[in-house]
N, C-alpha and C. Protein backbone atom coordinates (compact mmCIF):
# COMPACT_ATOMS: atom_id res chain seq x y z
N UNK A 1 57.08 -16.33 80.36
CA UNK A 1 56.74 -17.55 81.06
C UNK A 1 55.72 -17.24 82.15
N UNK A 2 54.69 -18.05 81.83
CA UNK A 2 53.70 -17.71 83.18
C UNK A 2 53.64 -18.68 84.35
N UNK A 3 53.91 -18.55 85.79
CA UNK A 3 54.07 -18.82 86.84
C UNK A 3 52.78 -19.17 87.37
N UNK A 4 52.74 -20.84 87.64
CA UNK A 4 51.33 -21.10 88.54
C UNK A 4 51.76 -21.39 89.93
N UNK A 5 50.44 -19.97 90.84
CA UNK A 5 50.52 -20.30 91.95
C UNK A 5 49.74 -21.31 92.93
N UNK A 6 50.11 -21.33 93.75
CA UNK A 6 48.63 -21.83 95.05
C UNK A 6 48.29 -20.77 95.29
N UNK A 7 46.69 -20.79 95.93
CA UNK A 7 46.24 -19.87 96.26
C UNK A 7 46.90 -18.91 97.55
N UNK A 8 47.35 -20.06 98.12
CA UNK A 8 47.92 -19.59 99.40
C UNK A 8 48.96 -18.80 98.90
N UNK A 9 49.73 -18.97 97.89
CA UNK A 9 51.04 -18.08 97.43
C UNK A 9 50.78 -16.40 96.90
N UNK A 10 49.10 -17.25 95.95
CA UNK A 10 48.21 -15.58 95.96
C UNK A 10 48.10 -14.60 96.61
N UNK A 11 47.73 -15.44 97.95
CA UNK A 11 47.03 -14.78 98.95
C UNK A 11 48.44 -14.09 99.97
N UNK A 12 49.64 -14.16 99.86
CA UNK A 12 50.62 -13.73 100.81
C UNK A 12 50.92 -12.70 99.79
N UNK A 13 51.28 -12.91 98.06
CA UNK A 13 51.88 -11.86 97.78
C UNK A 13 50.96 -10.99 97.03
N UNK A 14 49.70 -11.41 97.03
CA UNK A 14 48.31 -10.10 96.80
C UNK A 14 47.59 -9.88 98.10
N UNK A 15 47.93 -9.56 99.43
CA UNK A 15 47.33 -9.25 100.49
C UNK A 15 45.89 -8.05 100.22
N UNK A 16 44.83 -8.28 100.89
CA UNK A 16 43.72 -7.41 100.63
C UNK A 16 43.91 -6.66 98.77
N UNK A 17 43.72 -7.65 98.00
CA UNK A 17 43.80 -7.53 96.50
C UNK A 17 42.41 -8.25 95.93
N UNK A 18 41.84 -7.39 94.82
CA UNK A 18 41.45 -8.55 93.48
C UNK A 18 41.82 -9.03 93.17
N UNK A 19 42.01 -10.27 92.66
CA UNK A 19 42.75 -10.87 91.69
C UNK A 19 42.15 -11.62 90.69
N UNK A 20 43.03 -11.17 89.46
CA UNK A 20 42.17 -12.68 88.30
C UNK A 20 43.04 -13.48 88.13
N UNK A 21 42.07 -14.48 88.18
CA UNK A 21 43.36 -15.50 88.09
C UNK A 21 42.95 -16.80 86.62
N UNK A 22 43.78 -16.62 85.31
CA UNK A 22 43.69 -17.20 84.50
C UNK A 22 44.03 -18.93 84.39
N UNK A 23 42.96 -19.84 83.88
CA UNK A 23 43.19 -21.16 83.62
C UNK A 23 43.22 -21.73 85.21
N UNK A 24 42.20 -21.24 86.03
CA UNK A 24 42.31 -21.49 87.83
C UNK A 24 42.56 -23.12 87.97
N UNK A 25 42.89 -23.44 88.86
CA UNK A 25 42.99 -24.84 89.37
C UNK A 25 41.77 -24.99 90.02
N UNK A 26 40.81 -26.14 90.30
CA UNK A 26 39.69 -26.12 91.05
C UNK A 26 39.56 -27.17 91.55
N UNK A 27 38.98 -27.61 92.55
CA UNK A 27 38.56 -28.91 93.12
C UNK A 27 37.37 -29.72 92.45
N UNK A 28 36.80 -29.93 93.57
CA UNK A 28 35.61 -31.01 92.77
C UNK A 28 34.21 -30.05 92.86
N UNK A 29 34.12 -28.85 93.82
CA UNK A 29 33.47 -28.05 94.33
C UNK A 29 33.78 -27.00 93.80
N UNK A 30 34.51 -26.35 92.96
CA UNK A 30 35.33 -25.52 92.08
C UNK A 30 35.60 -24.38 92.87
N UNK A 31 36.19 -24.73 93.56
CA UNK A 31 37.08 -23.61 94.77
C UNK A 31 38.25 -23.56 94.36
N UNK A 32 39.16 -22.56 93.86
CA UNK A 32 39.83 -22.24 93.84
C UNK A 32 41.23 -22.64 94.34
N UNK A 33 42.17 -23.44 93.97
CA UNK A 33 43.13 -23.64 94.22
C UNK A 33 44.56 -22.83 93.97
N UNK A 34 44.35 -22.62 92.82
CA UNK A 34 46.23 -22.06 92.13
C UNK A 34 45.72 -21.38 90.60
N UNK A 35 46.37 -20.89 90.05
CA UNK A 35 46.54 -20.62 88.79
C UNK A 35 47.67 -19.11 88.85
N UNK A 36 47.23 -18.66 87.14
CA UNK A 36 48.49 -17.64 86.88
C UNK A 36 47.58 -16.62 87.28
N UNK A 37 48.20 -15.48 87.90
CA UNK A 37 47.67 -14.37 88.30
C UNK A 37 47.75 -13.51 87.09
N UNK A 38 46.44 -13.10 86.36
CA UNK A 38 46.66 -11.76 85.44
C UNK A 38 47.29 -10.91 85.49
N UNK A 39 46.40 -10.38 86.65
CA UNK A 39 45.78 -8.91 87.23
C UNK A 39 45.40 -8.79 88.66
N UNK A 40 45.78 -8.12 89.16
CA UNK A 40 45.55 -7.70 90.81
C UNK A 40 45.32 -5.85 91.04
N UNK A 41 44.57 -5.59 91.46
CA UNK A 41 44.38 -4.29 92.27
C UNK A 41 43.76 -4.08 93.46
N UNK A 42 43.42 -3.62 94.34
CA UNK A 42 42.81 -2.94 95.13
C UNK A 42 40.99 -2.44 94.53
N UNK A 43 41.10 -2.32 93.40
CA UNK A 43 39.53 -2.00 93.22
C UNK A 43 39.30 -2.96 92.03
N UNK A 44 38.26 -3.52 92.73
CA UNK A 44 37.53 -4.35 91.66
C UNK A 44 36.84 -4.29 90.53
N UNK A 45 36.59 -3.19 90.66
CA UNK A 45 35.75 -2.45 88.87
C UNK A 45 37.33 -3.09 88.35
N UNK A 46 38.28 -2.30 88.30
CA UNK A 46 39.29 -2.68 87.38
C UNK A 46 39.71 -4.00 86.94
N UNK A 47 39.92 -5.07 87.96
CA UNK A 47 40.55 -6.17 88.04
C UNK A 47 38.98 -6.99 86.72
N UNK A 48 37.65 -6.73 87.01
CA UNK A 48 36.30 -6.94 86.48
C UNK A 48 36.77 -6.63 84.88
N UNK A 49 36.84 -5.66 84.81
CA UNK A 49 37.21 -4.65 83.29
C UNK A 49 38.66 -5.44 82.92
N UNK A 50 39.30 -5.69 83.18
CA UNK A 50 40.57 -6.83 82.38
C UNK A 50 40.10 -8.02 82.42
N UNK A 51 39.26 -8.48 83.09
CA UNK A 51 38.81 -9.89 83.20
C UNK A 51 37.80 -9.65 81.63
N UNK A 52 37.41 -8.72 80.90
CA UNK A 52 36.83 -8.49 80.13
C UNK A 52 37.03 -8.65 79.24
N UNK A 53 37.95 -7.33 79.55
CA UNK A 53 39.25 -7.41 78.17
C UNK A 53 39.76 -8.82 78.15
N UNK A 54 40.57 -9.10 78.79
CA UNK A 54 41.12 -10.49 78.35
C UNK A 54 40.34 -11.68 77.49
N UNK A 55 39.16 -11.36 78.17
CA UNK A 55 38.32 -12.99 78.18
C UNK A 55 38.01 -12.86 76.50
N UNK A 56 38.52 -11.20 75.78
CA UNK A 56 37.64 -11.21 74.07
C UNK A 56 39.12 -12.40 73.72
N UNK A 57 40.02 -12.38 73.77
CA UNK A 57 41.46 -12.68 73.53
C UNK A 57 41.80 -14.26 73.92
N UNK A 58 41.79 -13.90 75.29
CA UNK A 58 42.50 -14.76 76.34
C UNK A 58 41.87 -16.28 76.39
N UNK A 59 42.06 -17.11 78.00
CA UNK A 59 41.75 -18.41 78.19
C UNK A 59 40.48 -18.14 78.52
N UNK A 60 39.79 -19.35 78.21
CA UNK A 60 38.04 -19.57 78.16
C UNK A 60 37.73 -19.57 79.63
N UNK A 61 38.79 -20.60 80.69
CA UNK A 61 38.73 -19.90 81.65
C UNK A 61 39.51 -19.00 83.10
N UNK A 62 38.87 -18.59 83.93
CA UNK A 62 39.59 -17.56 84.53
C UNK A 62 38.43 -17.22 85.58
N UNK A 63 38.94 -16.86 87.06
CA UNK A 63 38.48 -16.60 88.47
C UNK A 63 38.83 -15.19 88.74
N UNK A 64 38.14 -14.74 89.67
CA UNK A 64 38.39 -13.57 90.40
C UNK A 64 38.12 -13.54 91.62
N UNK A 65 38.78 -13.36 92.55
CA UNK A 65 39.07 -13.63 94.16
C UNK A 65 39.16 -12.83 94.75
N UNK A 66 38.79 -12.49 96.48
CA UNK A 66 39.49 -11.19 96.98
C UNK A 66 40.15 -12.00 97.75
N UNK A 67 41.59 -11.18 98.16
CA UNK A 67 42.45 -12.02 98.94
C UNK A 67 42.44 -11.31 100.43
N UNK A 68 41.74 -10.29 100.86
CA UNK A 68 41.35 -9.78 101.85
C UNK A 68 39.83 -10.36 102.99
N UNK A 69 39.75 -9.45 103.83
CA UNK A 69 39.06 -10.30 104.92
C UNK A 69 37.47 -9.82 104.36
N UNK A 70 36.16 -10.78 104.21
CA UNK A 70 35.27 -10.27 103.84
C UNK A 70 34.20 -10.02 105.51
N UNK A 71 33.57 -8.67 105.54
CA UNK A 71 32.81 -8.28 106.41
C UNK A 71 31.81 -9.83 106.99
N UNK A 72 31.49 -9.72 107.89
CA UNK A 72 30.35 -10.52 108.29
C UNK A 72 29.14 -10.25 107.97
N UNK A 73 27.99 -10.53 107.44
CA UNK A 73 26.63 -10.17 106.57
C UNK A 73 26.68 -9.13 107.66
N UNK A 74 25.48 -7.96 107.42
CA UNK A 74 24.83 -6.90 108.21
C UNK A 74 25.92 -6.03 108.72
N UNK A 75 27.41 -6.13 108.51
CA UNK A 75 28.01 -5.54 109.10
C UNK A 75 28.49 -3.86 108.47
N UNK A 76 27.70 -2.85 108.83
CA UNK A 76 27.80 -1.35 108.27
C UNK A 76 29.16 -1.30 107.90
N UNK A 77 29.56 -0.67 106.61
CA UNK A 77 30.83 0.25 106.41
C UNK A 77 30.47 1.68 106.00
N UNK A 78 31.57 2.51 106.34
CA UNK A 78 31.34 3.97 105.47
C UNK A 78 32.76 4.11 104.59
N UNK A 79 32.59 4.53 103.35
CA UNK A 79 33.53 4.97 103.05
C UNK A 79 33.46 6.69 102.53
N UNK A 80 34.73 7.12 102.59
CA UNK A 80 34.83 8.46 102.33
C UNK A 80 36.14 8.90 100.87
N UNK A 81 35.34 9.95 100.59
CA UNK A 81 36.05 10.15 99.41
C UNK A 81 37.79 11.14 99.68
N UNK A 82 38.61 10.52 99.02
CA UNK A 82 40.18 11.29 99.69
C UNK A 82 40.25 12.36 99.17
C-alpha cells in the first residue's frame, strides 16, 4: 500500500534529504504539494538514478525535492573528502 504525504509530512520525516516523489500533488503553479515518496537519500546522483530507473517502469509522473535548507546565490561552500 502506498502512503500519500503532504509535503510538510515529507519534509519532517526526510529532513535535509532528496526525495522523489511519485504521482506529486501540484497546485496551479505546479509546486509541489504531497505525493508517495519513492526514494530519499542524502545524495542526489542517487535519488536522480532511481528517478530513472523507475520512470522506464513506473508513473509518467514524479518530482524530486530537497527537503533541506538551500544556500543563498554566491554563497561559497567547500566540501572535503572523508
Amino acid at each position: 500500500m502506498t502512503t500519500v504525504l503532504t509535503i510538510d509530512e515529507i519534509r519532517r520525516q526526510h529532513p535535509a534529504q532528496w526525495v522523489l516523489i511519485e504521482d506529486p500533488q501540484t497546485d496551479e503553479s505546479q509546486a509541489v504539494k504531497g505525493g508517495v515518496v519513492a526514494w530519499h537519500s542524502a545524495n542526489r546522483d542517487e535519488v536522480y538514478r532511481k528517478a530513472v530507473e523507475r520512470r522506464r517502469s513506473g508513473p509518467r509522473r514524479f518530482a524530486v525535492i530537497y527537503t533541506g535548507e538551500i544556500p543563498a546565490p554566491g554563497t561559497a561552500m567547500a566540501f572535503g573528502a572523508a
